[in-house]
Protein backbone atom coordinates (compact mmCIF):
# COMPACT_ATOMS: atom_id res chain seq x y z
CA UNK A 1 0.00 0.00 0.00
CA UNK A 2 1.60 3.18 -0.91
CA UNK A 3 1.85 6.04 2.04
CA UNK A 4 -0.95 8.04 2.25
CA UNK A 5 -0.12 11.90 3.40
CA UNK A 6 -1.25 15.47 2.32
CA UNK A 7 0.09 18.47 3.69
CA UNK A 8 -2.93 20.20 5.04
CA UNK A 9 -2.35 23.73 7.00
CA UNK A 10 1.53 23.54 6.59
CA UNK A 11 1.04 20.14 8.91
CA UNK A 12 1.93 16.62 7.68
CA UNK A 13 -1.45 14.31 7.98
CA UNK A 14 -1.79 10.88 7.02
CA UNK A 15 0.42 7.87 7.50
CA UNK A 16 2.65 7.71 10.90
CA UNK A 17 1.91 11.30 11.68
CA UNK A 18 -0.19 13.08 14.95
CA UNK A 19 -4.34 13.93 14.73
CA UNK A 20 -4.61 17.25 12.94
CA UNK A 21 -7.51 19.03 15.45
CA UNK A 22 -9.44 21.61 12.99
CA UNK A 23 -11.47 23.21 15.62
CA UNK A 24 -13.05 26.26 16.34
CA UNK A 25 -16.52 28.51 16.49
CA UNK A 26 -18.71 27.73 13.49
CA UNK A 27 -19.15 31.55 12.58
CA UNK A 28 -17.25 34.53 13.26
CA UNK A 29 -19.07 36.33 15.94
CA UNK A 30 -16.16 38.99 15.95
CA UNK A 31 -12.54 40.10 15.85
CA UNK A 32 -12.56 39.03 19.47
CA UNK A 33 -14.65 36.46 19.78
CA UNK A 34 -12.41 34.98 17.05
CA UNK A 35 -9.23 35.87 18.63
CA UNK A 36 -10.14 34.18 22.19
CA UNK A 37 -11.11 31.03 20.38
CA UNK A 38 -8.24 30.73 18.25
CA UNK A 39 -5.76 31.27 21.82
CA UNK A 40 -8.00 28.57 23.14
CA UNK A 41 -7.59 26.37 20.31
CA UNK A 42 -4.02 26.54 20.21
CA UNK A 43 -3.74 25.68 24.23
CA UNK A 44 -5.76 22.59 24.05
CA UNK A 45 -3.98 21.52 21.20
CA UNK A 46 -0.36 22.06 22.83
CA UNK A 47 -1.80 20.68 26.11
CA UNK A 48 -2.47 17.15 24.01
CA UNK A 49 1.00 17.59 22.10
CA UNK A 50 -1.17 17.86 18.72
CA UNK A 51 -0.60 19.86 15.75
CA UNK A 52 -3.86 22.10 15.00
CA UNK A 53 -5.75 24.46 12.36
CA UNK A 54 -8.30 27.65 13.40
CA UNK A 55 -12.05 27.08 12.02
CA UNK A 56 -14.46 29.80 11.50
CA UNK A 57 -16.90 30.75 8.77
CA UNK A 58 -16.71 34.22 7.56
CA UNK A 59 -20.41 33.72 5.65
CA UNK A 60 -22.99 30.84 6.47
CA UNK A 61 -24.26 30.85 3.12
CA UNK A 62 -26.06 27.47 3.69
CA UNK A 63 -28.95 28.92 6.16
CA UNK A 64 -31.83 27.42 7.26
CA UNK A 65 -34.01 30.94 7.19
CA UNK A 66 -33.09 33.14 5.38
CA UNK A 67 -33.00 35.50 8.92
CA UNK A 68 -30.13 33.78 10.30
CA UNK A 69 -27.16 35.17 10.77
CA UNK A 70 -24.89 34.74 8.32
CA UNK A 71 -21.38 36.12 9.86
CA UNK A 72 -18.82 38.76 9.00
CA UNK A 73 -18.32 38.89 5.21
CA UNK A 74 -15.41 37.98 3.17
CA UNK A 75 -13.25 40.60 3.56
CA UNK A 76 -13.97 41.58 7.26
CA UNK A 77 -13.82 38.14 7.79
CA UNK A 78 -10.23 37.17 5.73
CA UNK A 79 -9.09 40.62 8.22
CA UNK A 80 -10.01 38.40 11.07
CA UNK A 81 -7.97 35.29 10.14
CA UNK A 82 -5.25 37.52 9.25
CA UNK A 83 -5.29 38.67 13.03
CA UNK A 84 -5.58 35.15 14.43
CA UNK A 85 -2.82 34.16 12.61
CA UNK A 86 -0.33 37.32 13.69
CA UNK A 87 -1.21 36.71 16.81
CA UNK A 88 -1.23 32.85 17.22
CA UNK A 89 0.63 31.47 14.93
CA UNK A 90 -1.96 28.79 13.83
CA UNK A 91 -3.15 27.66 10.53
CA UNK A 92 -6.58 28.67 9.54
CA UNK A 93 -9.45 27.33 7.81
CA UNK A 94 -12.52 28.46 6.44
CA UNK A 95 -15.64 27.11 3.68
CA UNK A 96 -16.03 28.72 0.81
CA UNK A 97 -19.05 29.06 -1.36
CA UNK A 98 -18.89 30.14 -4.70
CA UNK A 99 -15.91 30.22 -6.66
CA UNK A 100 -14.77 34.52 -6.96
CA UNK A 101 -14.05 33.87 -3.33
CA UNK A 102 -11.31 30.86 -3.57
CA UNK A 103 -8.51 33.63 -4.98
CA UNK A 104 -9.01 36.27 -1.87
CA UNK A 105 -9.61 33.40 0.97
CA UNK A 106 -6.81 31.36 -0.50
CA UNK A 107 -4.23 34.09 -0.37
CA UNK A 108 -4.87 34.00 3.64
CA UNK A 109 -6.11 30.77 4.53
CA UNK A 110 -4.21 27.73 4.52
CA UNK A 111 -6.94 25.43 4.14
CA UNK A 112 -9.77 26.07 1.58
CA UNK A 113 -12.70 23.99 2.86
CA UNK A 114 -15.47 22.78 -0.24
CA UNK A 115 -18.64 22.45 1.67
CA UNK A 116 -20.83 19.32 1.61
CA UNK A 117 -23.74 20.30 -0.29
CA UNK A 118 -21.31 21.89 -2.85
CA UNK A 119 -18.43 18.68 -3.66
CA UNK A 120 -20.02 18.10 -6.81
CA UNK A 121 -20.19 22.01 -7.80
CA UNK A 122 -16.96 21.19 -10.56
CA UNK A 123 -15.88 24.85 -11.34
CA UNK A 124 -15.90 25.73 -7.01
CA UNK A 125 -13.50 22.57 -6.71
CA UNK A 126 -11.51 23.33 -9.56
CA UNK A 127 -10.72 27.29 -7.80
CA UNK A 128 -9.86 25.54 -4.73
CA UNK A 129 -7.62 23.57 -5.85
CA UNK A 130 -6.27 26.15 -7.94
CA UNK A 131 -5.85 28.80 -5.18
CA UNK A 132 -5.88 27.09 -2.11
CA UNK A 133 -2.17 26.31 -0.27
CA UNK A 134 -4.22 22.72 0.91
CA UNK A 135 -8.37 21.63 0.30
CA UNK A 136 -10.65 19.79 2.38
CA UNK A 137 -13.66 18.49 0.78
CA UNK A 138 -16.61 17.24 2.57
CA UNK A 139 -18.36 14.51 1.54
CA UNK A 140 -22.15 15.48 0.63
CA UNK A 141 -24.70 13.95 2.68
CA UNK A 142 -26.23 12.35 -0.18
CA UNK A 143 -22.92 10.55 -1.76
CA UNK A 144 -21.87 7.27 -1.33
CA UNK A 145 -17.79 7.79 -0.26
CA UNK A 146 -16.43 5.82 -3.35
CA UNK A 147 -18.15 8.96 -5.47
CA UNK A 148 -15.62 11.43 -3.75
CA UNK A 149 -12.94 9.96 -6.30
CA UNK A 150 -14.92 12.77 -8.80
CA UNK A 151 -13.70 15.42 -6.26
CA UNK A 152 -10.52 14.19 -5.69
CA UNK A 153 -9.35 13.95 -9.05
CA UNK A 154 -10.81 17.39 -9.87
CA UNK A 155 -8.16 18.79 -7.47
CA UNK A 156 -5.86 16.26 -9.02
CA UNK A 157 -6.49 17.64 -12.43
CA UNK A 158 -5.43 21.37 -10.78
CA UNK A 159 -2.57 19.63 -9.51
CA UNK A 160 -3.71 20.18 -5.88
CA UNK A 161 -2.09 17.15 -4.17
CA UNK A 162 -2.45 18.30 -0.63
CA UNK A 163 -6.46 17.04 0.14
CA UNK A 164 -8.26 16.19 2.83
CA UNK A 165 -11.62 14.04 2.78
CA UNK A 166 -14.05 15.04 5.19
CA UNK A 167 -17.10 12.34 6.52
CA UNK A 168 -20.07 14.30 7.99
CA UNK A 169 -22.94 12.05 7.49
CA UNK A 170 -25.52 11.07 5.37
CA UNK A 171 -28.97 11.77 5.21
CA UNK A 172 -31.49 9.25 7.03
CA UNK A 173 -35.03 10.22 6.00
CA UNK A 174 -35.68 13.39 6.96
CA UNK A 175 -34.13 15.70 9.63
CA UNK A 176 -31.53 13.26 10.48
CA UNK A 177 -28.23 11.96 9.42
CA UNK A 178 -25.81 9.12 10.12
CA UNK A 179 -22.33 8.59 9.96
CA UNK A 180 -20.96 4.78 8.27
CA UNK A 181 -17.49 4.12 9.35
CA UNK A 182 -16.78 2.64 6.26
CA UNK A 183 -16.88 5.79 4.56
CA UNK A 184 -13.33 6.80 6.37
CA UNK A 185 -12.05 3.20 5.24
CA UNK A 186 -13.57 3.87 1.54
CA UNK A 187 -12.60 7.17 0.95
CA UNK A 188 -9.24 6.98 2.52
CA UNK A 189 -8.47 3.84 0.08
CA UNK A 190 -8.80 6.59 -2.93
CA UNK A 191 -5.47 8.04 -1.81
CA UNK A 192 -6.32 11.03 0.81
CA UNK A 193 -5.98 11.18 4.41
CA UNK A 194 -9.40 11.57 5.98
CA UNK A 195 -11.20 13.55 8.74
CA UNK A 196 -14.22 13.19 10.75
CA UNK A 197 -16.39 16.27 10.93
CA UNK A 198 -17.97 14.78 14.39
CA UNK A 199 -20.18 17.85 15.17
CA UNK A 200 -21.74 18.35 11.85
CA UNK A 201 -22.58 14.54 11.90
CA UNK A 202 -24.73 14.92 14.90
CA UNK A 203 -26.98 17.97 13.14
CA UNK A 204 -31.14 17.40 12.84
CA UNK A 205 -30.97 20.15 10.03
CA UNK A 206 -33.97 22.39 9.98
CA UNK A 207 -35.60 20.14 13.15
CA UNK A 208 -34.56 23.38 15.25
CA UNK A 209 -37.50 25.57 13.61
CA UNK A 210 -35.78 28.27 11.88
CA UNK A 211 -32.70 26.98 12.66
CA UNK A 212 -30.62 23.82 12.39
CA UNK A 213 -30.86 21.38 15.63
CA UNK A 214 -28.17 18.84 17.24
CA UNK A 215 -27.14 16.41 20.01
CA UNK A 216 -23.89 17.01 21.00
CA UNK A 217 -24.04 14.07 23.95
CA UNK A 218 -23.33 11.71 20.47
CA UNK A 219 -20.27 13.39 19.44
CA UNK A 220 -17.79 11.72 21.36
CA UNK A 221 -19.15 8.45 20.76
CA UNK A 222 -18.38 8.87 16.81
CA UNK A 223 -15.22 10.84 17.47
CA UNK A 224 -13.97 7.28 19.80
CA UNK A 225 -15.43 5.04 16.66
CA UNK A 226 -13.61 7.10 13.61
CA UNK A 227 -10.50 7.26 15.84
CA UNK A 228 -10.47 2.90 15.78
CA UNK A 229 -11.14 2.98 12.20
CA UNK A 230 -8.42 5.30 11.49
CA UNK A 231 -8.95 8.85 10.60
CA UNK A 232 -6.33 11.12 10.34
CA UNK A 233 -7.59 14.43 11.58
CA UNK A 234 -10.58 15.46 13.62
CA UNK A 235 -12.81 18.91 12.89
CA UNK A 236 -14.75 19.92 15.25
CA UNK A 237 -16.91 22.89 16.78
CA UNK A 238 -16.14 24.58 19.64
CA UNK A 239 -17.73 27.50 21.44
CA UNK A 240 -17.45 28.66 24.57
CA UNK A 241 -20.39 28.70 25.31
CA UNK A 242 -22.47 26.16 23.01
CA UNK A 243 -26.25 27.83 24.38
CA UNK A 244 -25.29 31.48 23.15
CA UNK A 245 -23.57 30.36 20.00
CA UNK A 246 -24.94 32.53 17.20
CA UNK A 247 -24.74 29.06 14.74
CA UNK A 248 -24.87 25.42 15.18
CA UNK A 249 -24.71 25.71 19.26
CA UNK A 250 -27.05 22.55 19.89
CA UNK A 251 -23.92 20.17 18.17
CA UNK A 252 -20.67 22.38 19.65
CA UNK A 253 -18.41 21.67 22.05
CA UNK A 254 -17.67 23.68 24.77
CA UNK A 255 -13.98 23.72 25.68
CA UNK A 256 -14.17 20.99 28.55
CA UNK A 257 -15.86 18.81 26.60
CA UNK A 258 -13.28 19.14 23.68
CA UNK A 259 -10.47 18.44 26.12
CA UNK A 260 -11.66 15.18 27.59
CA UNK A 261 -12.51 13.84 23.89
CA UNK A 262 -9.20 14.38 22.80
CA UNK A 263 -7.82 12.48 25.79
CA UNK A 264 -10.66 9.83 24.51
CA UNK A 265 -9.46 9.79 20.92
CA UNK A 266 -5.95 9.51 21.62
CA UNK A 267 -5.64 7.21 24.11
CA UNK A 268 -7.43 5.11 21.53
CA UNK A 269 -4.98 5.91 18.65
CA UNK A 270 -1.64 4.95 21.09
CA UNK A 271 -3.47 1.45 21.94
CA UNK A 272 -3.34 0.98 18.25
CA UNK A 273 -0.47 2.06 17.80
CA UNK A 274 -0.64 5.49 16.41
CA UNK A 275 1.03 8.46 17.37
């Protein structure tokens, strides 16, 4: 089997190498909202002796009302990350939604993330992997994880090597989803280290009335799982506190919560064997 590593925020993922933790609010709230997060980010990641890579959306395009808030905008936003990274010296991350906005985001961003509902949107795929230093791509909730070869290969085409395959779930009926370990297995045999988005995978989208709705108290439980199966880095949200969050609070983490599932997930990776 040949190695199988990406370089994904300036860190080496994959084969013989430490969890990548991509962690961090779902939307930018503020400049220092942001900024406390990221500091908080990078201690729990040095506490755990893990390399790690800031999160934040600068526009929730995917809304369930159209009321919701939506975040800071792309260039008050790319400011932001700009900031976190002067001042913390992490990595950052953030989705990006239609393709004018991979050239801007990738100049600052390490990580250009293709969201779920959009992997199959060719030309958005095709400017990440053009302008983007590294690409994660989640899988959509209604592919099978063999079908994110398309993506792949798209960034392959770019010559965007460094990629990252992201498992969030699958839709089950309606307002539900549910997360197949296999898919890690499957869609890390295509060549690409994979990641478990574990709070996305625990959404009820649009169960939360205008909003999107969650049960965080199943989070760890699929983190422990994709960490036996294998994955090679682990996104997830974190707020400080999930009941104020202004997006996706029902299926964040608060900081404590994030600290004892890392000392969950790892624990399991050094029983088999991984560093």
């Amino acid at each position: 089997m040949p190695t199988i590593q990406a370089r994904i925020g300036g860190h080496l993922v994959g084969d013989g190498q430490k969890l990548l933790l991509i962690a961090g609010p779902c939307v930018m709230e503020s400049e220092a909202h942001a900024l406390a997060h990221a500091r908080k980010v990078k201690a729990l990641a040095a506490k755990h002796g893990i390399p790690a890579v800031f999160k934040a959306s600068f526009d929730k395009a995917n809304r369930s009302s159209g009321k919701s808030y939506r975040g800071l905008g792309l260039e008050k936003g790319l400011a932001v990350f700009e900031a976190v990274k002067r001042e913390t010296g992490l990595a950052c991350t953030t989705d990006v939604h239609e393709t004018w906005q991979a050239e801007p985001a990738g100049k600052v961003v390490d990580v250009l993330q293709i969201p779920a509902f959009l992997c199959r949107q060719t030309d958005l795929v095709l400017a990440c992997a053009r302008y983007g230093r590294s690409v994660s791509v989640k899988k959509g909730q209604f592919l099978a994880p063999r079908e994110m070869r398309h993506a792949l290969a798209k960034c392959h085409e770019e010559g965007q090597k460094n990629v990252l395959l992201v498992e969030r779930g699958a839709t089950f009926g309606y307002g539900s989803l549910v997360v197949d370990m296999r898919s890690l297995v499957i869609m890390r045999e295509l060549g690409a280290p994979v990641c478990l988005d574990a709070t996305h995978s625990v959404q009820h989208p649009g169960l939360g009335g205008d909003t999107t709705g969650g049960e965080r108290q199943y989070v760890a439980p699929l983190a422990r799982a994709a960490a036996a199966v294998g994955m090679d880095a682990l996104f997830t949200e974190i707020h400080e506190d999930p009941s104020v969050a202004r997006s996706d609070g029902p299926n964040s983490l608060d900081f404590e919560m994030a600290d004892r599932l890392l000392s969950d997930v790892l624990a399991i990776r050094r029983a088999l064997g991984r560093p």
